[in-house]
C-alpha atoms as a PDB file:
ATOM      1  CA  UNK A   1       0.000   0.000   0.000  1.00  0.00           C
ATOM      2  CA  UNK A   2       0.710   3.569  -0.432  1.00  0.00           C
ATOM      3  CA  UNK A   3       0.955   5.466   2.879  1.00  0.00           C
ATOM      4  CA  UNK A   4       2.581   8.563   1.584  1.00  0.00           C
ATOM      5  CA  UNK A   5      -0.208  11.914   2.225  1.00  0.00           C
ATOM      6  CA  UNK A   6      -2.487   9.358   3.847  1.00  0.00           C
ATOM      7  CA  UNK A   7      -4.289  10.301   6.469  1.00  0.00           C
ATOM      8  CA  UNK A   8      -3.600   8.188   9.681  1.00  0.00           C
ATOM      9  CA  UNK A   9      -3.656   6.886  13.942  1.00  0.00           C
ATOM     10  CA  UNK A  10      -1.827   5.122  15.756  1.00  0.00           C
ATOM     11  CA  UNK A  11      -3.225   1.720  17.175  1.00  0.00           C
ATOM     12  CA  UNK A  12      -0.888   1.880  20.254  1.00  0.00           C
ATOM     13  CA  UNK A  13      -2.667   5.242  21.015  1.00  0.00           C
ATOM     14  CA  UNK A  14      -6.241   4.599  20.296  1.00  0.00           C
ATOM     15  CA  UNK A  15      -5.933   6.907  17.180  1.00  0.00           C
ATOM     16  CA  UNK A  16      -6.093  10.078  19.728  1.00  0.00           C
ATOM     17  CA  UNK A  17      -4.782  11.703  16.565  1.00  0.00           C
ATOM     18  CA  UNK A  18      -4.848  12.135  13.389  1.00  0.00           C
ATOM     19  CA  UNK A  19      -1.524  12.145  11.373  1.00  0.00           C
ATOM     20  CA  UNK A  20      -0.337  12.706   7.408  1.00  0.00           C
ATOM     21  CA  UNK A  21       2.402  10.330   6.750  1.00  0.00           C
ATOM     22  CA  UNK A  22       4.950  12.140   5.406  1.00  0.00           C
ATOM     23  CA  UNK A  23       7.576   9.894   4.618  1.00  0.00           C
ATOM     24  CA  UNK A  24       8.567   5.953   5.143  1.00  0.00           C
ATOM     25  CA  UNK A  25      12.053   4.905   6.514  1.00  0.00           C
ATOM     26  CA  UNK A  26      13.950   1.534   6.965  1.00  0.00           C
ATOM     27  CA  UNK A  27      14.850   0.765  10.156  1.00  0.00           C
ATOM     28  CA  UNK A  28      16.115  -2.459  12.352  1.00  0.00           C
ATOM     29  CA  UNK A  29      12.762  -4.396  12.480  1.00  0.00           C
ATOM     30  CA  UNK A  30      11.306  -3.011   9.758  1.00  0.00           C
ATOM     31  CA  UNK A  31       9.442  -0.092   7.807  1.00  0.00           C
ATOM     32  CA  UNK A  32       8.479   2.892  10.341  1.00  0.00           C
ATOM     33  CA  UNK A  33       6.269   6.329   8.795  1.00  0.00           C
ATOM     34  CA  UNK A  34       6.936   9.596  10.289  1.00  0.00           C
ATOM     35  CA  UNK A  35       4.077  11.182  10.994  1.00  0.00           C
ATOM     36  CA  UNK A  36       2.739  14.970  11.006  1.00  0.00           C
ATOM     37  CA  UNK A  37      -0.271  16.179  13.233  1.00  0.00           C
ATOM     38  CA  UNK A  38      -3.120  17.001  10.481  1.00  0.00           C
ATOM     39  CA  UNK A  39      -4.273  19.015  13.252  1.00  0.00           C
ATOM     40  CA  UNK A  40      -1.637  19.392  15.586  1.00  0.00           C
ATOM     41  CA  UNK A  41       2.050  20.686  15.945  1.00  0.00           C
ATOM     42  CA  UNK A  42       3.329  17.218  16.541  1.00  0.00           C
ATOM     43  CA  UNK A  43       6.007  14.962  14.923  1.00  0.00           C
ATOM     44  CA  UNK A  44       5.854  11.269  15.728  1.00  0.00           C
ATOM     45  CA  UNK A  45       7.141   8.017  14.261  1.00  0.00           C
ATOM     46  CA  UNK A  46       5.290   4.544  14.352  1.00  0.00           C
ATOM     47  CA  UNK A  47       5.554   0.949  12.451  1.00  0.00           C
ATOM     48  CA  UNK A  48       3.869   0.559   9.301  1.00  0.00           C
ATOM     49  CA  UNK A  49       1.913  -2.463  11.367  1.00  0.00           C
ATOM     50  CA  UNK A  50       0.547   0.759  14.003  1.00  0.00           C
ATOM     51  CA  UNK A  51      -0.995   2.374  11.532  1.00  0.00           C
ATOM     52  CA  UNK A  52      -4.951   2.367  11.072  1.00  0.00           C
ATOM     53  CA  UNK A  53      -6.237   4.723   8.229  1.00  0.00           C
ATOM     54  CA  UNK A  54      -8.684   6.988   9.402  1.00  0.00           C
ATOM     55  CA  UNK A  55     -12.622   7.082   8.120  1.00  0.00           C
ATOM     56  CA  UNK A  56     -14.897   9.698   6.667  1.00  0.00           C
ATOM     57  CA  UNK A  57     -16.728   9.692   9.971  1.00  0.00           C
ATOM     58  CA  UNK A  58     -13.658  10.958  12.186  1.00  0.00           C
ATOM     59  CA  UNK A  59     -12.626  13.669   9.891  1.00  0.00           C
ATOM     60  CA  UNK A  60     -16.154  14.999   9.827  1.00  0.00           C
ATOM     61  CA  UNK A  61     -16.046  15.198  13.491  1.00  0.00           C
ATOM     62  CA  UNK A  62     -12.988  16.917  13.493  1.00  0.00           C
ATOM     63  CA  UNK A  63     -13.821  19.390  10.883  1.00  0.00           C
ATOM     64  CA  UNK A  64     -17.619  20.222  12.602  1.00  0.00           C
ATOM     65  CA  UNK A  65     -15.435  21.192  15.746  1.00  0.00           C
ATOM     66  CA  UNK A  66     -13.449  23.156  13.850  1.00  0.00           C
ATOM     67  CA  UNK A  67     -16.338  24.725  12.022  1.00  0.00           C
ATOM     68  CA  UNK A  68     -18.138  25.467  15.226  1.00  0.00           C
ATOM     69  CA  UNK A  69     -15.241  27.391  17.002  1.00  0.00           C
ATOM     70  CA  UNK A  70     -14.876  29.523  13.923  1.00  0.00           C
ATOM     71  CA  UNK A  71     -18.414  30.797  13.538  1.00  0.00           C
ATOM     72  CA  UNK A  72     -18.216  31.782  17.853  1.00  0.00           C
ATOM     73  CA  UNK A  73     -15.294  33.332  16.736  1.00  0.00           C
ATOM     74  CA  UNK A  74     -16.995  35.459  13.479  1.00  0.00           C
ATOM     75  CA  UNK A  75     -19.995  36.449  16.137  1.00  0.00           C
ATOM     76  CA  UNK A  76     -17.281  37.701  18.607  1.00  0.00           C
ATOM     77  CA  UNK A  77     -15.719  39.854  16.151  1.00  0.00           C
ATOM     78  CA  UNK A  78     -18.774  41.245  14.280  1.00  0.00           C
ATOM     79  CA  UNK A  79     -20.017  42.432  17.722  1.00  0.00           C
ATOM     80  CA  UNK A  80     -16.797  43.956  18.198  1.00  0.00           C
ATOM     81  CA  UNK A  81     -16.998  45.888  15.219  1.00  0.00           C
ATOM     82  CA  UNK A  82     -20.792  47.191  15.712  1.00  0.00           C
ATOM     83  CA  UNK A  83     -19.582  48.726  19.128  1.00  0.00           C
ATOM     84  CA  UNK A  84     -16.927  50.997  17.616  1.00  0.00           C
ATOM     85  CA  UNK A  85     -18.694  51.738  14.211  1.00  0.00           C
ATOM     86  CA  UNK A  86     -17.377  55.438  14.473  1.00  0.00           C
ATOM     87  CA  UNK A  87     -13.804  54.901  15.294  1.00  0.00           C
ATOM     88  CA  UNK A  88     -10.880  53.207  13.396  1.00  0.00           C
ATOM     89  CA  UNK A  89      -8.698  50.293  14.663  1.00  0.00           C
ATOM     90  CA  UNK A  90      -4.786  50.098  14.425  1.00  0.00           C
ATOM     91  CA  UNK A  91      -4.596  46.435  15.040  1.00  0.00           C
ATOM     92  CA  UNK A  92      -1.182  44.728  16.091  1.00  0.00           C
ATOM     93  CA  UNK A  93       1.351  43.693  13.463  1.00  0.00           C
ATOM     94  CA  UNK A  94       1.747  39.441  13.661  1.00  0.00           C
ATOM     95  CA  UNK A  95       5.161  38.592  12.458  1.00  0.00           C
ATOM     96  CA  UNK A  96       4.458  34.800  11.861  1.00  0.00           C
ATOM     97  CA  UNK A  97       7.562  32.349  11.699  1.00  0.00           C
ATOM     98  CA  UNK A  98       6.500  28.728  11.321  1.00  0.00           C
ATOM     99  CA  UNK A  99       8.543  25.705  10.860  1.00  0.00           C
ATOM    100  CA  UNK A 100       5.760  23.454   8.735  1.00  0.00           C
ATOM    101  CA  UNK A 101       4.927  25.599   5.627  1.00  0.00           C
ATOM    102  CA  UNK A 102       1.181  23.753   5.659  1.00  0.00           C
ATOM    103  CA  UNK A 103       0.698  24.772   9.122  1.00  0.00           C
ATOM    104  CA  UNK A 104       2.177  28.459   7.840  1.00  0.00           C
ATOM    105  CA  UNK A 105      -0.397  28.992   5.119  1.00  0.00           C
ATOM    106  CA  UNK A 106      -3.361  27.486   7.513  1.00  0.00           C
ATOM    107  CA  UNK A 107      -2.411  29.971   9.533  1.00  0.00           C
ATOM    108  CA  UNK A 108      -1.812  33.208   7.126  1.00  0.00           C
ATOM    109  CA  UNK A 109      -5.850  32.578   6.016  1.00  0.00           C
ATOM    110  CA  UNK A 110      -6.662  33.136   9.431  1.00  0.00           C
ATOM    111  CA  UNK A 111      -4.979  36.165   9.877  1.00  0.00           C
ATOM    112  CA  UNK A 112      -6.691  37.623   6.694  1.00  0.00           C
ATOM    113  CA  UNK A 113      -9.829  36.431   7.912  1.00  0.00           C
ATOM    114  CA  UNK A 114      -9.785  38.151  11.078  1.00  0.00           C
ATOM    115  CA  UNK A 115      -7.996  41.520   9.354  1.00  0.00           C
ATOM    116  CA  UNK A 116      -4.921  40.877  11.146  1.00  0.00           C
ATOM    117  CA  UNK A 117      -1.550  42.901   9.941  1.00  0.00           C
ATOM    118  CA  UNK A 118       0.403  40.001   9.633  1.00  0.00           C
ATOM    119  CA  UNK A 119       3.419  38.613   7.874  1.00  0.00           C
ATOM    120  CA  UNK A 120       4.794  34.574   7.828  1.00  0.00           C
ATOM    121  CA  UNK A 121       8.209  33.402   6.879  1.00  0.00           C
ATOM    122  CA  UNK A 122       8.423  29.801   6.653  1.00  0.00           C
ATOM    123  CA  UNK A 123      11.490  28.783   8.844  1.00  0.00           C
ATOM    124  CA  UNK A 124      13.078  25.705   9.998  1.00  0.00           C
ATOM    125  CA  UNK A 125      12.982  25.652  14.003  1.00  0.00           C
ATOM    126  CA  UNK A 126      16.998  25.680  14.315  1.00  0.00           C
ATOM    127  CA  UNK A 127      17.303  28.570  12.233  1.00  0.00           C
ATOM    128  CA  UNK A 128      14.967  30.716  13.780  1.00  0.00           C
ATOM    129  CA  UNK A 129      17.537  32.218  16.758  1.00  0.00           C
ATOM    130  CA  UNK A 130      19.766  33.285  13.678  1.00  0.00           C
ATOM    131  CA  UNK A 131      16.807  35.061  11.171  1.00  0.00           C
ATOM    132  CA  UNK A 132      14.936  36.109  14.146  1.00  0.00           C
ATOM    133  CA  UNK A 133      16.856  39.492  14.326  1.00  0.00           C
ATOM    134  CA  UNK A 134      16.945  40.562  10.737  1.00  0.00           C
ATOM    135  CA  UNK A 135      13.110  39.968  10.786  1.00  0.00           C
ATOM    136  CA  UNK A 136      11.886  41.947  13.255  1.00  0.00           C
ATOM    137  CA  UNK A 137      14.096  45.042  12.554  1.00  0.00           C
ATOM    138  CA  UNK A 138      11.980  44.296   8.555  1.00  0.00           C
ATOM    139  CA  UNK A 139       9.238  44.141   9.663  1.00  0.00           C
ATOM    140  CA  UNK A 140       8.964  46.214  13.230  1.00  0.00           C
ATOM    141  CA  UNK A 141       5.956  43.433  14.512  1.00  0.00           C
ATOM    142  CA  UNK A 142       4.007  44.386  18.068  1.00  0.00           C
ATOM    143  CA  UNK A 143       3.278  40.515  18.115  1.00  0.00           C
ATOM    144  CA  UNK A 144       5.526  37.680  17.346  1.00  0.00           C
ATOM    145  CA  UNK A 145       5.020  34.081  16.684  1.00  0.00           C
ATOM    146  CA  UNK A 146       7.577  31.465  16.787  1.00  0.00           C
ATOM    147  CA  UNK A 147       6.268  27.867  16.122  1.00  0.00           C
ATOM    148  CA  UNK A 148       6.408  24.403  14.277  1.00  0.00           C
ATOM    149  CA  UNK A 149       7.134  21.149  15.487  1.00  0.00           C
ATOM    150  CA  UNK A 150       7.970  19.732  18.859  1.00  0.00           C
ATOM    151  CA  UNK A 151       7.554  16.778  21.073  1.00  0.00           C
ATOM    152  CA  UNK A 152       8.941  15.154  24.153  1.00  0.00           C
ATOM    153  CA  UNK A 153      11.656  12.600  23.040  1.00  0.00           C
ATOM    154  CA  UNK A 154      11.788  10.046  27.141  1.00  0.00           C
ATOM    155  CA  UNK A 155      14.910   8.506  25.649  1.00  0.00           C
ATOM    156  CA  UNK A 156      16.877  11.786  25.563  1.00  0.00           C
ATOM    157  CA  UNK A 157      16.204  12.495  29.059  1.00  0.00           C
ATOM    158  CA  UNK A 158      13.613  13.515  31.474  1.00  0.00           C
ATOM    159  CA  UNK A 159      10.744  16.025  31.505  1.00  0.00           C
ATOM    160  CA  UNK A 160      12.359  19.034  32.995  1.00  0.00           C
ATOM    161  CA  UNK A 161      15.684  18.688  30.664  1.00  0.00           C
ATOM    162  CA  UNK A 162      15.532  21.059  27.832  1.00  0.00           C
ATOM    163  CA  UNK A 163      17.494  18.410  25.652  1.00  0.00           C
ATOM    164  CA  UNK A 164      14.509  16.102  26.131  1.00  0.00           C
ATOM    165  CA  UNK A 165      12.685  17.902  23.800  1.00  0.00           C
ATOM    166  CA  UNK A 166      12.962  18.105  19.773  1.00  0.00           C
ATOM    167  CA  UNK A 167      12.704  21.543  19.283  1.00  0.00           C
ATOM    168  CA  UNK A 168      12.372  23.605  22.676  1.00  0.00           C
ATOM    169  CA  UNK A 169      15.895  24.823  22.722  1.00  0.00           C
ATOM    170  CA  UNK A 170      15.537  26.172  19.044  1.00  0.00           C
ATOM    171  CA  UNK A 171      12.414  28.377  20.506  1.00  0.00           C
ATOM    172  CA  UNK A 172      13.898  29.481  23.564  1.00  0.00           C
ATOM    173  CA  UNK A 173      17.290  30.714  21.548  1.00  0.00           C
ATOM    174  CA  UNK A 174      14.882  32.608  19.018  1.00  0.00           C
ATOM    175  CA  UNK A 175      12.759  34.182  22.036  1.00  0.00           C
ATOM    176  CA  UNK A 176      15.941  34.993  23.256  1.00  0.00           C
ATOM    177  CA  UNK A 177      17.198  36.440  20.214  1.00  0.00           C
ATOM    178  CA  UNK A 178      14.361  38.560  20.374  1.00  0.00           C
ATOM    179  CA  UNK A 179      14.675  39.927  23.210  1.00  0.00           C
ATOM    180  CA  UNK A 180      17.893  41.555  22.580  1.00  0.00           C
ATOM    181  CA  UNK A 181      15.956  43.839  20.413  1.00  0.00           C
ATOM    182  CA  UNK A 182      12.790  44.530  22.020  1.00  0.00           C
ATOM    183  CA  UNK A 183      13.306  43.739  25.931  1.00  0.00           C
ATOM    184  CA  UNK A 184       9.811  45.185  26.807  1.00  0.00           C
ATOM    185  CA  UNK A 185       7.271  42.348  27.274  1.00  0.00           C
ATOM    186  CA  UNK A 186       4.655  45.035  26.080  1.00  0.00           C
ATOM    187  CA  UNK A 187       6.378  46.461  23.411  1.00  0.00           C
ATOM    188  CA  UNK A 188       6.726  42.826  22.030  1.00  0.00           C
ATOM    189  CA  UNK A 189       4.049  40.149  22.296  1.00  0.00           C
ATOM    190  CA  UNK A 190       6.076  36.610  22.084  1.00  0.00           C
ATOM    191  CA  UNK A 191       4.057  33.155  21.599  1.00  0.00           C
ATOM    192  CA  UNK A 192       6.161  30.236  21.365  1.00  0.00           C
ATOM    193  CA  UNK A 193       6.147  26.661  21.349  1.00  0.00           C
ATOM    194  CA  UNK A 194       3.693  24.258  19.547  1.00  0.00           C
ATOM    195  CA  UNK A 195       3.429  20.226  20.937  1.00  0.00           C
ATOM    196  CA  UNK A 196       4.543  19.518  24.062  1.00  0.00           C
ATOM    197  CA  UNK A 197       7.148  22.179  24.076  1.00  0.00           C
ATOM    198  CA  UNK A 198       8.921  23.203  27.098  1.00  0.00           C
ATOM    199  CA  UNK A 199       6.900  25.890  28.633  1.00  0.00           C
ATOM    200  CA  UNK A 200       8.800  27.611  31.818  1.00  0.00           C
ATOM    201  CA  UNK A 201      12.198  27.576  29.379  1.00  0.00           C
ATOM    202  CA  UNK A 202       9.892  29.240  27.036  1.00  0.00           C
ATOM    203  CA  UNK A 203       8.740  31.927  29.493  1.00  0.00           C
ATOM    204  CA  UNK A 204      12.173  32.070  31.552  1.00  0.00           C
ATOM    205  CA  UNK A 205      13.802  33.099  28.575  1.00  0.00           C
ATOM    206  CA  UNK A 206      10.962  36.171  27.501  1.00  0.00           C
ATOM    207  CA  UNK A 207       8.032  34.655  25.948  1.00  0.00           C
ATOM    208  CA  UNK A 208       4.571  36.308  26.705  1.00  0.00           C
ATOM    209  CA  UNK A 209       2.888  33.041  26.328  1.00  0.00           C
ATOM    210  CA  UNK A 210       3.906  29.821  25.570  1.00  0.00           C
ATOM    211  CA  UNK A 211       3.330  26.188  25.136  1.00  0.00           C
ATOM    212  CA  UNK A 212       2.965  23.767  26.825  1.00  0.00           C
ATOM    213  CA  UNK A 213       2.823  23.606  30.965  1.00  0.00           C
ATOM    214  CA  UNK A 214       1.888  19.703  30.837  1.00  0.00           C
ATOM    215  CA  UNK A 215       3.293  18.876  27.960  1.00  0.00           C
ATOM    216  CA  UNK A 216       0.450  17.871  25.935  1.00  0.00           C
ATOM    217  CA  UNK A 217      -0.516  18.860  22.314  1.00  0.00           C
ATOM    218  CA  UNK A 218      -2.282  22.150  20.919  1.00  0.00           C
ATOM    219  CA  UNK A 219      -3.831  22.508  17.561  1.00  0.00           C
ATOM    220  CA  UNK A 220      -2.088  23.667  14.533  1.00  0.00           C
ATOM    221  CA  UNK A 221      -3.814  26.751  14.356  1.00  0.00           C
ATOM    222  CA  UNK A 222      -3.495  27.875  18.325  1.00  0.00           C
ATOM    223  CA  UNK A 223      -0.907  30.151  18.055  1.00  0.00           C
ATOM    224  CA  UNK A 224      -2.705  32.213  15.024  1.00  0.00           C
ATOM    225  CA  UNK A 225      -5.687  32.019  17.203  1.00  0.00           C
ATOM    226  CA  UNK A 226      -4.268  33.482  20.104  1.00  0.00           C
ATOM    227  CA  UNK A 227      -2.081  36.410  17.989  1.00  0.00           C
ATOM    228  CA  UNK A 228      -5.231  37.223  16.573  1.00  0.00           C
ATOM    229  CA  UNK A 229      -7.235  38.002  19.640  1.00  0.00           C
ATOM    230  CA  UNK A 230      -3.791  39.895  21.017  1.00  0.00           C
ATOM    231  CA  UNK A 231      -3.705  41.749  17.991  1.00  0.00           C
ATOM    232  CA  UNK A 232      -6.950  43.381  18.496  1.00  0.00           C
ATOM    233  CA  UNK A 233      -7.000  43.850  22.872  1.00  0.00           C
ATOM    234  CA  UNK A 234      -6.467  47.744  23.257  1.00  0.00           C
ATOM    235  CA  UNK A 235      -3.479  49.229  24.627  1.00  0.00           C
ATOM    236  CA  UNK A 236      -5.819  49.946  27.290  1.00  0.00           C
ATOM    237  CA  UNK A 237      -6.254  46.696  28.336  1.00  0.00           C
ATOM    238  CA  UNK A 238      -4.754  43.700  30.078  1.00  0.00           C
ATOM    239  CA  UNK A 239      -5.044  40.557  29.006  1.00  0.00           C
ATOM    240  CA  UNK A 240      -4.262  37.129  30.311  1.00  0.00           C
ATOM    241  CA  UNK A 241      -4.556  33.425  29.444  1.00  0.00           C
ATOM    242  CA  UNK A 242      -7.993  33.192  30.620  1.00  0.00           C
ATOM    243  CA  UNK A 243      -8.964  35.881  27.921  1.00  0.00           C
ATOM    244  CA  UNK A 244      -6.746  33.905  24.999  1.00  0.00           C
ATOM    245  CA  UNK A 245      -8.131  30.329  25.745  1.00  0.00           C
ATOM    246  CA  UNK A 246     -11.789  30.722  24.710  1.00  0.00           C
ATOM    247  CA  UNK A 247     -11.059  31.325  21.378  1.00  0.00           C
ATOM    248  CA  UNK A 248      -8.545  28.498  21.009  1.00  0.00           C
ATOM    249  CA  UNK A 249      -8.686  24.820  21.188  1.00  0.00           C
ATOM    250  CA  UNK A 250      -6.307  24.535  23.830  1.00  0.00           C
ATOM    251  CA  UNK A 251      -6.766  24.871  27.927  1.00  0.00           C
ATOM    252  CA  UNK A 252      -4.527  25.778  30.476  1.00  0.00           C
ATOM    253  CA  UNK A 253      -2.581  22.506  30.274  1.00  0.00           C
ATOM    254  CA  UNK A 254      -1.793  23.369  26.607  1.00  0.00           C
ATOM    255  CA  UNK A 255      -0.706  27.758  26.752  1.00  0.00           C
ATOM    256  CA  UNK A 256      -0.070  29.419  29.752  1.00  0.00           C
ATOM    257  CA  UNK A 257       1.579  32.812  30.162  1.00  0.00           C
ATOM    258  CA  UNK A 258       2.151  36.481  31.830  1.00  0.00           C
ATOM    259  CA  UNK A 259      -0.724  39.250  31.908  1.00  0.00           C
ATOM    260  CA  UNK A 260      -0.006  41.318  29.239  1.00  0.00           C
ATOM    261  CA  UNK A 261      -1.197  45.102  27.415  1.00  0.00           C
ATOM    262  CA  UNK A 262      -2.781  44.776  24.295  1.00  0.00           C
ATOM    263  CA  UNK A 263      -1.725  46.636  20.906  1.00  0.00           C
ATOM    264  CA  UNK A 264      -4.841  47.695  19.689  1.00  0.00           C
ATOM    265  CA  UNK A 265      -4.915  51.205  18.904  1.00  0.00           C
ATOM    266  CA  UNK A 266      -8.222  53.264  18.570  1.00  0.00           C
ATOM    267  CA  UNK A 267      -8.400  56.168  16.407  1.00  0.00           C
ATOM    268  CA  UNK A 268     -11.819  58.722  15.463  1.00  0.00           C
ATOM    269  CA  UNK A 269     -13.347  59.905  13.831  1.00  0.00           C
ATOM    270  CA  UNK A 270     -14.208  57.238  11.225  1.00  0.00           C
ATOM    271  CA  UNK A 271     -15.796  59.267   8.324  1.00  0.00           C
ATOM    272  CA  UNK A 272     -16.837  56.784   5.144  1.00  0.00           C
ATOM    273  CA  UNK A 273     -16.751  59.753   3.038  1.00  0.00           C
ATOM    274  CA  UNK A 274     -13.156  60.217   3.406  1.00  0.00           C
ATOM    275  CA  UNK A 275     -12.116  56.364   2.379  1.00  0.00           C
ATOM    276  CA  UNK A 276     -14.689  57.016  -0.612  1.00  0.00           C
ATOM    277  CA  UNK A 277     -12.626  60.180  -1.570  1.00  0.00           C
ATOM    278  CA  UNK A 278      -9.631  58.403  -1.204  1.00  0.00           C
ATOM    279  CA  UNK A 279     -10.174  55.403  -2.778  1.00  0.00           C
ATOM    280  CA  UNK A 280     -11.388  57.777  -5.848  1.00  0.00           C
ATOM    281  CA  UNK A 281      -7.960  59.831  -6.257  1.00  0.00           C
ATOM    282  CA  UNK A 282      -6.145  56.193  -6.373  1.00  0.00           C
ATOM    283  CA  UNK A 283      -7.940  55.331  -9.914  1.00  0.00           C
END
């Protein structure tokens, strides 16, 4: 059989979730896939014999869940909008760096859905720490995302060593990085992580928010979640995990994080007329 791009669990697990196989490699006892989280910033290997291919029915559920969230998200934001219908919004900037380029485009739609400033670089994990300054002096972001793939690897140590971990260090030298050039937790919003990353290493080292305190997964499209709601809380505002959560898929086992202002910026008056005129002289 072809397993390439098929969509896949994993027996062992009770097909918790649900994978792309992205490539097949020859190993001592036989064929293994590695897998990619359709859903979820994971990386994971498994024998061909684990694999169970996964049925119309479980991808509709999936979907429908994902479906749901996003029209409670659409209701949130067209009340926003109906409440300051005579000002104009300055939302944050996202500066988006993403070590899956799937996950990266997934993402990019929902910035433009939402009318989020944003910009995405696809970027391998390790070389994040060494881009991350160039970027951000481009680009001048209020919010920055640095995310991709991670997991807890037991046989490289134990839960509280950073080495454990596939991609944690890679994150925490980028936040880092970062925070040579903007020191000022308000000044710039950090999310990093994605599955199972190492969360106080994440936050010790400058991160806003970050995933994950228990080590378990978060969806693929968290992180964009959460940068969009930061992108439009007002300067005037705190906000904290409790106010990032509803609108994700995650909990607090999944993102945790500092209280934080917002970068929203309100202006007025909002005059149609003058967009109109505007949008007139460009022809």
């Amino acid at each position: 059989m072809e397993w390439i791009n098929q969509l896949v669990g994993r027996k062992s697990y009770g097909c918790d979730v649900i994978f792309v196989v992205a490539g097949i490699e020859e190993r001592e006892g036989g064929e293994y896939a590695i897998l990619y989280g359709r859903d979820i910033r994971l990386v994971a290997d498994a024998p061909i014999e684990d694999l169970e291919l996964m049925d119309e029915n479980r991808l509709e559920e999936e979907d429908q869940q994902m479906r749901k969230m996003k029209e409670n998200r659409d209701k949130a934001a067209e009340k926003e909008r109906k409440s300051d219908a005579l000002s104009f919004h300055l939302p944050g900037r996202v500066l988006h760096l993403d070590g899956d380029e799937r996950y990266l485009k997934k993402c990019l739609k929902i910035y433009k859905d939402a009318n989020v400033p944003h910009i995405g670089v696809h970027c391998p994990e390790k070389e994040m720490a060494d881009r991350i300054e160039a970027l951000i002096i481009r680009y001048q972001p209020q919010i920055l995302v640095l995310t991709g793939h991670d997991a807890y690897l037991p046989a490289q140590g134990k839960k509280i060593e950073l080495q454990a971990y596939r991609h944690s260090s890679s994150f925490v030298n980028a936040v880092k990085n970062a925070r040579k050039i903007v020191p000022h937790l308000d000044q710039l919003v950090i999310f990093a992580g994605a599955c199972q990353s190492h969360f106080e290493s994440l936050i010790y080292a400058g991160a806003n928010m970050a995933s994950s305190p228990l080590r378990v997964n978060i969806h693929a499209l968290d992180p964009a979640y959460a940068a969009s709601v930061i992108s439009y809380t007002s300067i005037h505002s705190m906000f904290t995990v409790e106010n990032i959560l509803p609108h994700t898929l995650a909990d607090d086992s999944g993102i945790g994080g500092f209280e934080t202002r917002g970068v929203l910026r309100v202006g007025m008056p909002y005059k149609k007329e003058m967009y109109i005129e505007a949008q007139n002289d460009s022809k």
